[in-house]
Protein backbone atom coordinates (compact mmCIF):
# COMPACT_ATOMS: atom_id res chain seq x y z
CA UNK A 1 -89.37 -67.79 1.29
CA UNK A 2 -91.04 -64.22 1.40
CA UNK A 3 -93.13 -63.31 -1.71
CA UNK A 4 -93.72 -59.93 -2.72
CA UNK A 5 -97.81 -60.49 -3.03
CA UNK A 6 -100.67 -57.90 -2.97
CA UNK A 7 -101.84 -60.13 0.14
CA UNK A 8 -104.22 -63.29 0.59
CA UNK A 9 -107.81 -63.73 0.06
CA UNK A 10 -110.23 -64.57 3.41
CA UNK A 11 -113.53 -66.59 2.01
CA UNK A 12 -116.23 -68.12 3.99
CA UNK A 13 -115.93 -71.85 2.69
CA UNK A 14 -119.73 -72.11 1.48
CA UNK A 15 -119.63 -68.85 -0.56
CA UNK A 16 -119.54 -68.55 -4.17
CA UNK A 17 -117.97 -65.94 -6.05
CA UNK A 18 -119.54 -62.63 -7.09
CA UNK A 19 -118.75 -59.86 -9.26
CA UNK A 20 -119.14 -57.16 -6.40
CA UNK A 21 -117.65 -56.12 -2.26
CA UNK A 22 -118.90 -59.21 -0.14
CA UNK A 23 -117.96 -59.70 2.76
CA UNK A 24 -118.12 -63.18 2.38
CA UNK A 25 -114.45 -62.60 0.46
CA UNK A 26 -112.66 -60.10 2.17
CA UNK A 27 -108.85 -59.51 0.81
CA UNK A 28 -106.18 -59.31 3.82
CA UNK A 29 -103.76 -56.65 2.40
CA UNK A 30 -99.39 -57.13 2.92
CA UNK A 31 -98.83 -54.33 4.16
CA UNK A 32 -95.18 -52.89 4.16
CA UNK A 33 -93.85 -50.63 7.43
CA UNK A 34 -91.14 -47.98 6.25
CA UNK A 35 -89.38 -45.29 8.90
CA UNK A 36 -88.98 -41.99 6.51
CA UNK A 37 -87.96 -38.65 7.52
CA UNK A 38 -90.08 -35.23 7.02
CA UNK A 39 -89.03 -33.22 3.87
CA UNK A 40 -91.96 -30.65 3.70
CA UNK A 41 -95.78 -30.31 4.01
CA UNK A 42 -98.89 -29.73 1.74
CA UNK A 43 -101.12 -26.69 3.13
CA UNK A 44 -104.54 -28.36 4.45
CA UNK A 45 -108.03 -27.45 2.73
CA UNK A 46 -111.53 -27.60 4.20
CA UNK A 47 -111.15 -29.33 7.37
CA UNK A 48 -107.68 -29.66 7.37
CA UNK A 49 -106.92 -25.99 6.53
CA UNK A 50 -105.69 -24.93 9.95
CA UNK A 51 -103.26 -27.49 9.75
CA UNK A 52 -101.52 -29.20 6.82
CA UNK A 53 -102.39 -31.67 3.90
CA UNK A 54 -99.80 -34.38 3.87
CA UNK A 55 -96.40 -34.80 4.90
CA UNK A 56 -93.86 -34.92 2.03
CA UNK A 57 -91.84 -38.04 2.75
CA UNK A 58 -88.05 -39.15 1.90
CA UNK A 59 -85.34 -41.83 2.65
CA UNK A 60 -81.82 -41.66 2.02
CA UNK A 61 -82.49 -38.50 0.03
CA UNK A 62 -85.23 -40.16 -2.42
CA UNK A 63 -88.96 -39.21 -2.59
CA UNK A 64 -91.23 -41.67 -1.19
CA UNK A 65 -94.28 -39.69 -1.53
CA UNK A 66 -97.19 -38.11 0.61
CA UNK A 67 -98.85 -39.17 3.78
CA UNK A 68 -102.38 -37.27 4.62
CA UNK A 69 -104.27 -40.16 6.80
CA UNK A 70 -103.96 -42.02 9.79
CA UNK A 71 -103.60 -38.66 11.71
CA UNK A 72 -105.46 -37.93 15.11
CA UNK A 73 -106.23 -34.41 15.78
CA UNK A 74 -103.59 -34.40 18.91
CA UNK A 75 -100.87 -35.33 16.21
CA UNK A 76 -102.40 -33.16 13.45
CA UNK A 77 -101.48 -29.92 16.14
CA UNK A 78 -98.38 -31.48 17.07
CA UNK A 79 -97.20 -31.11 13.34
CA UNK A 80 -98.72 -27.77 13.33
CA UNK A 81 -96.47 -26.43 15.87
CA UNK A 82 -93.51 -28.59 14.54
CA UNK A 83 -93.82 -26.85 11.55
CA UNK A 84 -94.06 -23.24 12.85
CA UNK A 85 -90.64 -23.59 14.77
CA UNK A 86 -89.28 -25.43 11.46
CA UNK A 87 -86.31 -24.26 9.47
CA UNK A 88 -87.78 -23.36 6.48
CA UNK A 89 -85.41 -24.64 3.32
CA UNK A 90 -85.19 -24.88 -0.55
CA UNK A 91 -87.33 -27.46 -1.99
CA UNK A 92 -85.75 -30.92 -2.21
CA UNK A 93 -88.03 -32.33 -4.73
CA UNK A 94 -89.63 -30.07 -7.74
CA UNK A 95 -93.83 -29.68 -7.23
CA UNK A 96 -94.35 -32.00 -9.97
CA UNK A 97 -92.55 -34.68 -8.70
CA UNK A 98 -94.52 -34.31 -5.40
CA UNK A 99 -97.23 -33.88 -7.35
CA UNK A 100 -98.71 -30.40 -5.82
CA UNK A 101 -96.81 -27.21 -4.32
CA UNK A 102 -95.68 -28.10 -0.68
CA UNK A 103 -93.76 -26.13 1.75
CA UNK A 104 -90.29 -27.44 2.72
CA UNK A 105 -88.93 -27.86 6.31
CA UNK A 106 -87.01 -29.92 8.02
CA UNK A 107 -87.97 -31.77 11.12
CA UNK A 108 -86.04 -33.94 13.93
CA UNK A 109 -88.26 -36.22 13.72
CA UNK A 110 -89.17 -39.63 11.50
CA UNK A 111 -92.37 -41.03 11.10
CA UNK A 112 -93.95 -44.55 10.71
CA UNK A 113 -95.50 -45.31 7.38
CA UNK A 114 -98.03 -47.96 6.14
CA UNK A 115 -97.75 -48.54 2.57
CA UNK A 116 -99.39 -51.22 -0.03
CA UNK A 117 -97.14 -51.20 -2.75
CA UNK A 118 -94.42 -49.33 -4.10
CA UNK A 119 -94.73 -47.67 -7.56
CA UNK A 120 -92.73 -48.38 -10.57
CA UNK A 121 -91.27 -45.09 -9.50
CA UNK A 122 -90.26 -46.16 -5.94
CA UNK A 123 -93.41 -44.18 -5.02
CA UNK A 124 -95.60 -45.25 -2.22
CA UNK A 125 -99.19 -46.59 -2.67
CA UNK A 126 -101.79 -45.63 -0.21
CA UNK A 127 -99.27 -44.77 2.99
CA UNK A 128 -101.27 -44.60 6.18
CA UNK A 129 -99.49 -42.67 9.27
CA UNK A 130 -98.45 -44.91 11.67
CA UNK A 131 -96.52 -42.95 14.36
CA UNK A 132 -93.45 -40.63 14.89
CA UNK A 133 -90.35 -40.86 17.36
């Protein structure tokens, strides 16, 4: 039977517990793998300026959130120029549900997404980019 837990905790058998990051406990975290398709991007700042922020996610029309890490610079370009020779559309999703102005596009392409949780919101906690097709 599957159990929707945070994940397990790793101990060495001999240690005792304390109140701070050991790495005597370490916690091994579930994480969940969803395929969602690119509804927009968030403009990049410092070191990310010449390319974008984070990828606004969706699935079957629903906000799942934002995606800024896991990215290696050969994808971070490859999104670059994806987004150049993108359709530019009318928002999907209002700024304040993504949480910060974004630019809307739509790509033919769907990425690979690491996530911890889901929100009470159906919202994605701490995605990680995995890939894209």
């Amino acid at each position: 039977m599957t159990k929707n837990r945070e994940g397990i905790i790793a101990k060495q058998l001999d240690s005792a517990y304390v109140h701070e990051r050991s790495y005597s406990w370490q916690k091994v975290k579930n994480w969940r793998f969803v395929v969602c398709n690119v509804a927009g991007y968030t403009p990049g700042e410092r070191a990310r300026s010449p390319f974008f922020g984070s990828l606004v996610l969706e699935k079957d029309g629903k906000y799942l959130g934002n995606v800024g890490s896991g990215f290696n610079e050969w994808e971070l370009r490859k999104f670059k120029d994806m987004f150049s020779d993108a359709p530019k559309i009318p928002k999907p999703y209002s700024d304040l549900v993504v949480g910060e102005a974004y630019t809307a596009a739509r790509l033919k392409t769907e990425v690979l997404v690491k996530y911890y949780q889901l929100t009470d919101s159906g919202v994605m906690r701490f995605p990680v980019f995995v890939a894209s097709s």
